[in-house]
C-alpha atoms as a PDB file:
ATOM      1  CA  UNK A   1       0.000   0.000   0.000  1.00  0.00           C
ATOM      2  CA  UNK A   2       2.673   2.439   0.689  1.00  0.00           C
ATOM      3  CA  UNK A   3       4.413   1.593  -2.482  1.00  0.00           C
ATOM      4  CA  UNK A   4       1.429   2.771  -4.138  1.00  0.00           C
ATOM      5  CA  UNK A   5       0.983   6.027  -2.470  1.00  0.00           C
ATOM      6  CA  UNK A   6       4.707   6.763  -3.100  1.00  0.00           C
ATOM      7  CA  UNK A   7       3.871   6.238  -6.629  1.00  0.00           C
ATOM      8  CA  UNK A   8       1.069   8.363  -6.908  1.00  0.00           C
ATOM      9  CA  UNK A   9       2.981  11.333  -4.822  1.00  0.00           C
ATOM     10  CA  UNK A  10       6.058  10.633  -7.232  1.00  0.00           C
ATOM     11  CA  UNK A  11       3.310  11.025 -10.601  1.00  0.00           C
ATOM     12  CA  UNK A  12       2.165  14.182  -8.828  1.00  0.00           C
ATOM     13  CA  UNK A  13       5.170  15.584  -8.803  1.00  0.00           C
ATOM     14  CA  UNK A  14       6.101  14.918 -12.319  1.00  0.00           C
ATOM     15  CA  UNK A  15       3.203  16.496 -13.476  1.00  0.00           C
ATOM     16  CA  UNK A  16       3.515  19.457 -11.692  1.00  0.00           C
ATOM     17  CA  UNK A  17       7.213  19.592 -13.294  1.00  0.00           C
ATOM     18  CA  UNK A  18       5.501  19.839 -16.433  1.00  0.00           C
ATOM     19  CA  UNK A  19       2.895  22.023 -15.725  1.00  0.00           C
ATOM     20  CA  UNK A  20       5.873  24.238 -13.946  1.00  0.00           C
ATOM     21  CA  UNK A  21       7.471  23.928 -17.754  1.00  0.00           C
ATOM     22  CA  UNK A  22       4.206  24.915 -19.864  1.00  0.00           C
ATOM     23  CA  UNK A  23       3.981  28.429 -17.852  1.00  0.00           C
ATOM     24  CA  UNK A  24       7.369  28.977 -18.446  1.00  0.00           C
ATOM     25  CA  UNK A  25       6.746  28.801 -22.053  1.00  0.00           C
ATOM     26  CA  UNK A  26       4.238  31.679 -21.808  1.00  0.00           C
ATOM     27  CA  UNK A  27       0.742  30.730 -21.531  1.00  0.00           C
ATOM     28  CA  UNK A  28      -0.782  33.262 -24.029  1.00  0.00           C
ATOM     29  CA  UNK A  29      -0.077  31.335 -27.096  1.00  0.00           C
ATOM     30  CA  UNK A  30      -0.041  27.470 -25.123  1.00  0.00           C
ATOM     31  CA  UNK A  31      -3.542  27.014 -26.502  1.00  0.00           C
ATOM     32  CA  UNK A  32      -1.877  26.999 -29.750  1.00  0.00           C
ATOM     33  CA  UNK A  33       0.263  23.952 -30.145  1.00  0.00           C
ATOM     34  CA  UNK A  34      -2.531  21.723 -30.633  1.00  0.00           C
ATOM     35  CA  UNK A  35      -2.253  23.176 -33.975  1.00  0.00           C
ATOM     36  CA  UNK A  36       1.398  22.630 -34.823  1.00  0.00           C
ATOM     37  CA  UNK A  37       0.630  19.186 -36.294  1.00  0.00           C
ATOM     38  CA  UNK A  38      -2.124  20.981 -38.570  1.00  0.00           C
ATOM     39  CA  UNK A  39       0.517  23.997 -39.074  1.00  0.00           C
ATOM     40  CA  UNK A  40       3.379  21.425 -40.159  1.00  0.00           C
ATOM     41  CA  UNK A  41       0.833  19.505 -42.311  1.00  0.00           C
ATOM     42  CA  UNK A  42       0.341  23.366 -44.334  1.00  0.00           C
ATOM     43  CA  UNK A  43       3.898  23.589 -45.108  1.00  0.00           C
ATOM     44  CA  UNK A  44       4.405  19.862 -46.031  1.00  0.00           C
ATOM     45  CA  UNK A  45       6.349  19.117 -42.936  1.00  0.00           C
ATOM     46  CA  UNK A  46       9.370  21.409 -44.341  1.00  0.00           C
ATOM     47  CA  UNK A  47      11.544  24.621 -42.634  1.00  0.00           C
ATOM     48  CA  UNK A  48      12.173  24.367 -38.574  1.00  0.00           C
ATOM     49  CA  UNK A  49       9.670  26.215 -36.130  1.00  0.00           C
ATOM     50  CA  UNK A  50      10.332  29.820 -35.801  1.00  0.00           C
ATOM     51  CA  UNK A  51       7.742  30.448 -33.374  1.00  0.00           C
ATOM     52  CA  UNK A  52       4.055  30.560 -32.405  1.00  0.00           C
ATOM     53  CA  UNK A  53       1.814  33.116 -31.751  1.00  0.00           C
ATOM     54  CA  UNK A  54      -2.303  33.635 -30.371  1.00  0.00           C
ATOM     55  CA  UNK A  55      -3.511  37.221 -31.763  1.00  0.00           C
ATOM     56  CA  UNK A  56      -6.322  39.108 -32.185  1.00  0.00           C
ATOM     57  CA  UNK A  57      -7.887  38.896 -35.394  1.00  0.00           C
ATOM     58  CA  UNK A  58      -8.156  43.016 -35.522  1.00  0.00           C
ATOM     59  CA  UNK A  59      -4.645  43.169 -34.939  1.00  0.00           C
ATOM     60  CA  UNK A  60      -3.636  41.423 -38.197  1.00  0.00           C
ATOM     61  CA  UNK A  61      -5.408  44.423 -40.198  1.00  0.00           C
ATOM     62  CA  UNK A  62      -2.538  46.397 -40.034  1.00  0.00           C
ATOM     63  CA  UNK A  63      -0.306  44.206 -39.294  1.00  0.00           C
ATOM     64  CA  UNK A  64      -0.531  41.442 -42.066  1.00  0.00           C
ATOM     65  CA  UNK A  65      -3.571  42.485 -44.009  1.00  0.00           C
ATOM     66  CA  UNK A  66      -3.464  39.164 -46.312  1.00  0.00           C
ATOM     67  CA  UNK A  67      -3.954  36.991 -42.780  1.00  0.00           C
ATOM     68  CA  UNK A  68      -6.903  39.387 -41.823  1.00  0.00           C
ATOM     69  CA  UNK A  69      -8.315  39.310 -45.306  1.00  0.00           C
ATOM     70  CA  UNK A  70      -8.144  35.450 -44.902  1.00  0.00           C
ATOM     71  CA  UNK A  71      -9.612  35.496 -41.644  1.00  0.00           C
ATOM     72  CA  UNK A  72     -12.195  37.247 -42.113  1.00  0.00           C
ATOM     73  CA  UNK A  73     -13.244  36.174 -45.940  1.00  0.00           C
ATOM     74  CA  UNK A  74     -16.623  34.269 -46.222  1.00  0.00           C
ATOM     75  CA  UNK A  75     -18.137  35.947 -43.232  1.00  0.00           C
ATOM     76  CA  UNK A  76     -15.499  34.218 -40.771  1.00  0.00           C
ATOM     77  CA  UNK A  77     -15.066  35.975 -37.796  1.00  0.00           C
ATOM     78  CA  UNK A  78     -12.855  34.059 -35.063  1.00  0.00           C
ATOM     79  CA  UNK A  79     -11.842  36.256 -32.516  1.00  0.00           C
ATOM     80  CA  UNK A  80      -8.430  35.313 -32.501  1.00  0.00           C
ATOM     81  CA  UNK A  81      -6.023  33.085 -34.764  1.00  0.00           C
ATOM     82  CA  UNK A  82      -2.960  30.482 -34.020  1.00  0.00           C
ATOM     83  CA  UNK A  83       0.159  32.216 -35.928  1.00  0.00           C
ATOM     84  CA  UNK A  84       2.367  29.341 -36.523  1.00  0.00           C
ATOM     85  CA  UNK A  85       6.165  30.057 -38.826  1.00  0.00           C
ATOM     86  CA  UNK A  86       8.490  28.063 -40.692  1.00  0.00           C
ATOM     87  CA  UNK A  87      12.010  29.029 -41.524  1.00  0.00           C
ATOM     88  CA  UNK A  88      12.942  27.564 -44.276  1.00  0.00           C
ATOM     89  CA  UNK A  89      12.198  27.812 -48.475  1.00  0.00           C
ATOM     90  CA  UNK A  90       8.877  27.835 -49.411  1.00  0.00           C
ATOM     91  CA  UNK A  91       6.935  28.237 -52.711  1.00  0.00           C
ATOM     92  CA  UNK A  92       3.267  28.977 -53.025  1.00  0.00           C
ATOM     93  CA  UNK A  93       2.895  25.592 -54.762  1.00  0.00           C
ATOM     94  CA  UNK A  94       4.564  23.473 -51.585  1.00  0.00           C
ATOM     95  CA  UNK A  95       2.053  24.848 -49.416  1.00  0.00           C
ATOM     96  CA  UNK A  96      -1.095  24.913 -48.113  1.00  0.00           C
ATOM     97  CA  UNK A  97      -3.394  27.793 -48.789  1.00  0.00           C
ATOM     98  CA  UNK A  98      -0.752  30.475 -50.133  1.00  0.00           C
ATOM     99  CA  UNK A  99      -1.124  34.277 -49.933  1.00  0.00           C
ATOM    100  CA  UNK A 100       1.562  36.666 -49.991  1.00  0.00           C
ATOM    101  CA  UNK A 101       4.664  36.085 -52.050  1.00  0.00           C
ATOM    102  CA  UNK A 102       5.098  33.360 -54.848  1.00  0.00           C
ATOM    103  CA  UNK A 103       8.384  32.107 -52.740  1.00  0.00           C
ATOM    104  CA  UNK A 104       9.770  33.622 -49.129  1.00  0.00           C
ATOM    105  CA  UNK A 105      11.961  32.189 -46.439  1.00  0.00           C
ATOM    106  CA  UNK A 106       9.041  32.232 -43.763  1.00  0.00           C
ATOM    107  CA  UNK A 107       6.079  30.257 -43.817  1.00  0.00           C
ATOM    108  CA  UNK A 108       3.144  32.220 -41.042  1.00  0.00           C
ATOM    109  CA  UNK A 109       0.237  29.453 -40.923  1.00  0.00           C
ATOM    110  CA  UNK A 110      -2.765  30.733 -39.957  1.00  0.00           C
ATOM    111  CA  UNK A 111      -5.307  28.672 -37.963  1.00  0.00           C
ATOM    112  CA  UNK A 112      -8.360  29.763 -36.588  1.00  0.00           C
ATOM    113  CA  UNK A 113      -8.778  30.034 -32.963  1.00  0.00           C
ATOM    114  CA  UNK A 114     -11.481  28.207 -31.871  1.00  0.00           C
ATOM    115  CA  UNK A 115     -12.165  26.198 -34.698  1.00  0.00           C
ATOM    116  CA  UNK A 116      -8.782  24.738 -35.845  1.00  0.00           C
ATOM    117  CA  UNK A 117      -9.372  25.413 -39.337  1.00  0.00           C
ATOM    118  CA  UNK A 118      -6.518  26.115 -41.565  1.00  0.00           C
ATOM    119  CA  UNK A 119      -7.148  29.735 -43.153  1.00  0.00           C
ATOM    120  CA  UNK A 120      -4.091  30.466 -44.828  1.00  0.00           C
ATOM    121  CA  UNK A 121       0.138  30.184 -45.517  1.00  0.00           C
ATOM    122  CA  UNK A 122       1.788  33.881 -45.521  1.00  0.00           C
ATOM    123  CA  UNK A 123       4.990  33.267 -47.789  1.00  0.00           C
ATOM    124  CA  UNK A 124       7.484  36.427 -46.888  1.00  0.00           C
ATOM    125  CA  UNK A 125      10.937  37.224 -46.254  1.00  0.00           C
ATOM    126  CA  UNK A 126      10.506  39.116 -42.836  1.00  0.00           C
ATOM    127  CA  UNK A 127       8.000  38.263 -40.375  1.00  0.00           C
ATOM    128  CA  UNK A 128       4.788  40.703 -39.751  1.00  0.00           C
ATOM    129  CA  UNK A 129       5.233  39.821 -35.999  1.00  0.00           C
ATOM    130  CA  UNK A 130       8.340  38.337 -33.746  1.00  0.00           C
ATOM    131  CA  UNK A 131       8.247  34.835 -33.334  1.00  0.00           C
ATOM    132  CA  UNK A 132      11.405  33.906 -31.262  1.00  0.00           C
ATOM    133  CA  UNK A 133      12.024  31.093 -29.765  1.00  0.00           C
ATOM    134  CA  UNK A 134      11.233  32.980 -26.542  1.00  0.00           C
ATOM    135  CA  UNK A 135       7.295  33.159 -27.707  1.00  0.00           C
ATOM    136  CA  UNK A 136       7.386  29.172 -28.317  1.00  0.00           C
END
């Protein structure tokens, strides 16, 4: 019996480790990684994560007016979107739903947030937002 309760204190603990980790990361955006499978599925699993990133929708106006546009196209109107980039080198024909460029070295997958459903791939060559590893 005490084996078992040393197990369950020692499971508690781990989780908490995690959980310790997760806020570390910055909450904000956490909500987002369910979508990096979705996000890496866009760019055909090519370029290394730059960064992700929960906005407003209204922020992308002036921001990255091709993400709003997409966002908000066929009476849409999530109140926020999952910004996922890819270094790497993209074309518009290697990804998923392209806007923006017809090549760039940054792929910004947009998903909408709630939903989960893939909006559009910003190809460009400097991002409309930072996405440092510190924001991951």
């Amino acid at each position: 019996m005490s084996f078992g309760c040393a197990a369950l204190v020692i499971g508690a603990l781990g989780i908490g480790g995690c959980a310790a980790a997760r806020n570390e990361l910055g909450t904000a955006s956490s909500s987002c990684y369910v979508d990096l499978a979705r996000a890496s599925h866009a760019v055909h699993h090519h370029g290394h994560l730059q960064g992700v990133r929960l906005v407003p929708v209204a922020w992308l106006r002036p921001h990255a007016p091709l993400l709003f546009d997409a966002a908000t196209t066929h009476g849409r109107r999530p109140g926020q979107v999952c910004l996922v980039a890819f270094g790497g080198r993209f074309r518009a024909g290697g990804v998923e739903h392209p806007v923006g460029h017809s090549s760039g070295n940054l792929a910004v997958v947009e998903v909408a947030y709630p939903g989960r459903t893939l909006l559009a791939t910003l190809l460009v060559t400097r991002p409309p937002l930072p996405f440092g590893h510190f924001h991951v």
